[in-house]
C-alpha atoms as a PDB file:
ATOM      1  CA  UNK A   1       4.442 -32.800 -20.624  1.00  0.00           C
ATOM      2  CA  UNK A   2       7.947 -32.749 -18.471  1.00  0.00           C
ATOM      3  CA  UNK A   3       8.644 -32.701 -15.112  1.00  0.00           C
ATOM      4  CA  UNK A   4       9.463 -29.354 -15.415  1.00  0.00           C
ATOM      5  CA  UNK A   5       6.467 -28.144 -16.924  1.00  0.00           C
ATOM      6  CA  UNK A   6       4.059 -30.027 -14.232  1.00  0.00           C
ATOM      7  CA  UNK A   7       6.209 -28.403 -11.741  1.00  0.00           C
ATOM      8  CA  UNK A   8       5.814 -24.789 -12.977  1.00  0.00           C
ATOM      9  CA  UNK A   9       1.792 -25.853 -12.863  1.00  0.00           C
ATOM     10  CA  UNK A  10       1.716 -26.822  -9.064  1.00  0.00           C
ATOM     11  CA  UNK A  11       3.987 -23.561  -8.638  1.00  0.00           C
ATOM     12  CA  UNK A  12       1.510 -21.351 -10.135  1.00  0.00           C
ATOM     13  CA  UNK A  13      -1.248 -23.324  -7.842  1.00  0.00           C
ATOM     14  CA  UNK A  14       0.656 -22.827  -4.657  1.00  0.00           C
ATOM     15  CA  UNK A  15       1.416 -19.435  -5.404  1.00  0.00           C
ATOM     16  CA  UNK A  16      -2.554 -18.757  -6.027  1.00  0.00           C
ATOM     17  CA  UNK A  17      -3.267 -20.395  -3.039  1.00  0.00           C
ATOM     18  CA  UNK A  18      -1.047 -18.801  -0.998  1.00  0.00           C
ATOM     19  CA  UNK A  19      -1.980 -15.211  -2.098  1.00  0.00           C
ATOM     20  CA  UNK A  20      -5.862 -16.100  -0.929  1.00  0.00           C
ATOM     21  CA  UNK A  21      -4.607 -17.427   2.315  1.00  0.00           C
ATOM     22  CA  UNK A  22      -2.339 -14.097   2.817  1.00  0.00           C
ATOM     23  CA  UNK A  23      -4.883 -12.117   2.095  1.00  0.00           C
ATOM     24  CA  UNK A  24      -7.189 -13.453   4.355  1.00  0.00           C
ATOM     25  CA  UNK A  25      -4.205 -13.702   6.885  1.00  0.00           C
ATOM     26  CA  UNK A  26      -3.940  -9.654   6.622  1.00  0.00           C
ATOM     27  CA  UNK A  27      -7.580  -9.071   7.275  1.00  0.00           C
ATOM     28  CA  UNK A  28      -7.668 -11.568  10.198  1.00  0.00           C
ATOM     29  CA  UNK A  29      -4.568  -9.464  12.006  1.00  0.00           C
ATOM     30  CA  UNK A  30      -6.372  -6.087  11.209  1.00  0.00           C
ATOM     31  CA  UNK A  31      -9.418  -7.112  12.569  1.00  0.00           C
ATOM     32  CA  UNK A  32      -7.549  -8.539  15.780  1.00  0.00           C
ATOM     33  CA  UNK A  33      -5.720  -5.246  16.101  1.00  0.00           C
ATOM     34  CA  UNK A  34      -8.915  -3.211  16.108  1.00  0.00           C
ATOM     35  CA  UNK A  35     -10.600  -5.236  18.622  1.00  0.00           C
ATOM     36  CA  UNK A  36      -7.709  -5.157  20.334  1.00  0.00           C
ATOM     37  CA  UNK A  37      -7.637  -0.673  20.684  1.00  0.00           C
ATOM     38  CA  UNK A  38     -11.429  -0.730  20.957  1.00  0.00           C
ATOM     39  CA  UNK A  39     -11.127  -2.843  23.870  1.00  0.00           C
ATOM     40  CA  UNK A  40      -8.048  -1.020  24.916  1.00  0.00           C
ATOM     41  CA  UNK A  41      -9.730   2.425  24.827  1.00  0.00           C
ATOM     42  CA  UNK A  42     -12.853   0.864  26.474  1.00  0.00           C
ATOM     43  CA  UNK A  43     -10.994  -0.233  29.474  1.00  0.00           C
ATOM     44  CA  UNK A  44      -8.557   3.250  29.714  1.00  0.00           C
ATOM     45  CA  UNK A  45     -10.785   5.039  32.284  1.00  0.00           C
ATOM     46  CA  UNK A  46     -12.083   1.524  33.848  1.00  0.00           C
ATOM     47  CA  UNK A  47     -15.311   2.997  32.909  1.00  0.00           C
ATOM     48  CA  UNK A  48     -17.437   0.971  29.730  1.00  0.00           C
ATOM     49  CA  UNK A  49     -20.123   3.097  28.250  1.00  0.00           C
ATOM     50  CA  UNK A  50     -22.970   1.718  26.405  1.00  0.00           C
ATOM     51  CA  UNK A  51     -20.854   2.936  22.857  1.00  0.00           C
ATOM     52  CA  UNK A  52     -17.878   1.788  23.697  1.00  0.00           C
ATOM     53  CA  UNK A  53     -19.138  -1.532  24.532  1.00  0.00           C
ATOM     54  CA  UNK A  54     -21.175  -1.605  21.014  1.00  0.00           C
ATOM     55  CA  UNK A  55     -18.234  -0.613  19.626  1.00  0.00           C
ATOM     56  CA  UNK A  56     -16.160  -2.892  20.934  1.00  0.00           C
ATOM     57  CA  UNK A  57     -18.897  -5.567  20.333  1.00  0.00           C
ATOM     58  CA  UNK A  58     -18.907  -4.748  16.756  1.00  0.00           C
ATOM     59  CA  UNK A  59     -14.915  -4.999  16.271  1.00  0.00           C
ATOM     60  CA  UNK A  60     -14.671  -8.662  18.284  1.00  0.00           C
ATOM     61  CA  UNK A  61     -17.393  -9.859  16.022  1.00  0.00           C
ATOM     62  CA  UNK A  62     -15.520  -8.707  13.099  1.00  0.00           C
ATOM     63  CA  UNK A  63     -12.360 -10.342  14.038  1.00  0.00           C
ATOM     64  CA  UNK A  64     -14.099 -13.327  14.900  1.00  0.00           C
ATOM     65  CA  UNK A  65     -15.629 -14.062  11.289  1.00  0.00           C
ATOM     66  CA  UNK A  66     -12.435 -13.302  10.039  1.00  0.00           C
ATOM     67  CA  UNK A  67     -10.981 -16.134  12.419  1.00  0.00           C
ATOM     68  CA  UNK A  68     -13.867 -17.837  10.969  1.00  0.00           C
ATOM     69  CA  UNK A  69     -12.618 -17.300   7.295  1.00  0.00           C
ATOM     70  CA  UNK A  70      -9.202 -18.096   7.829  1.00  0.00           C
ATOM     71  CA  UNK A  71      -9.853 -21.285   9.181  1.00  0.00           C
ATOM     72  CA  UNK A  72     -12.470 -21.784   6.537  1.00  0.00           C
ATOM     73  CA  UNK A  73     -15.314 -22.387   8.822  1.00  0.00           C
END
């Protein structure tokens, strides 16, 4: 095998890699953002109710696995 054709195999390998890690990239922003309006809408009449704090419970927990997954821990 060339140079050329173990380069087009670590290409493909990167490019595999780096589609996972995007992937996991977009979920960990989404999941941000949502904890993120839950705790915005929570905080909007400087009143919590017991909902919006489940709620907003719920979404940080979310966004922290998928911390959790990015960082592969």
């Amino acid at each position: 095998m060339d140079w050329y054709g173990v380069a087009a195999i670590v290409l493909a390998v990167l490019a595999v890699v780096s589609v996972a890690r995007w992937q996991k990239f977009k979920k960990l922003t989404k999941e941000f953002g949502e904890a993120l309006v839950a705790t915005s809408k929570m905080l909007e009449d400087d009143k919590a109710t017991p909902d919006e704090l489940k709620d907003c419970a719920k979404e940080w927990a979310e966004a922290i696995a998928a911390a959790k997954e990015f960082l592969g821990k």
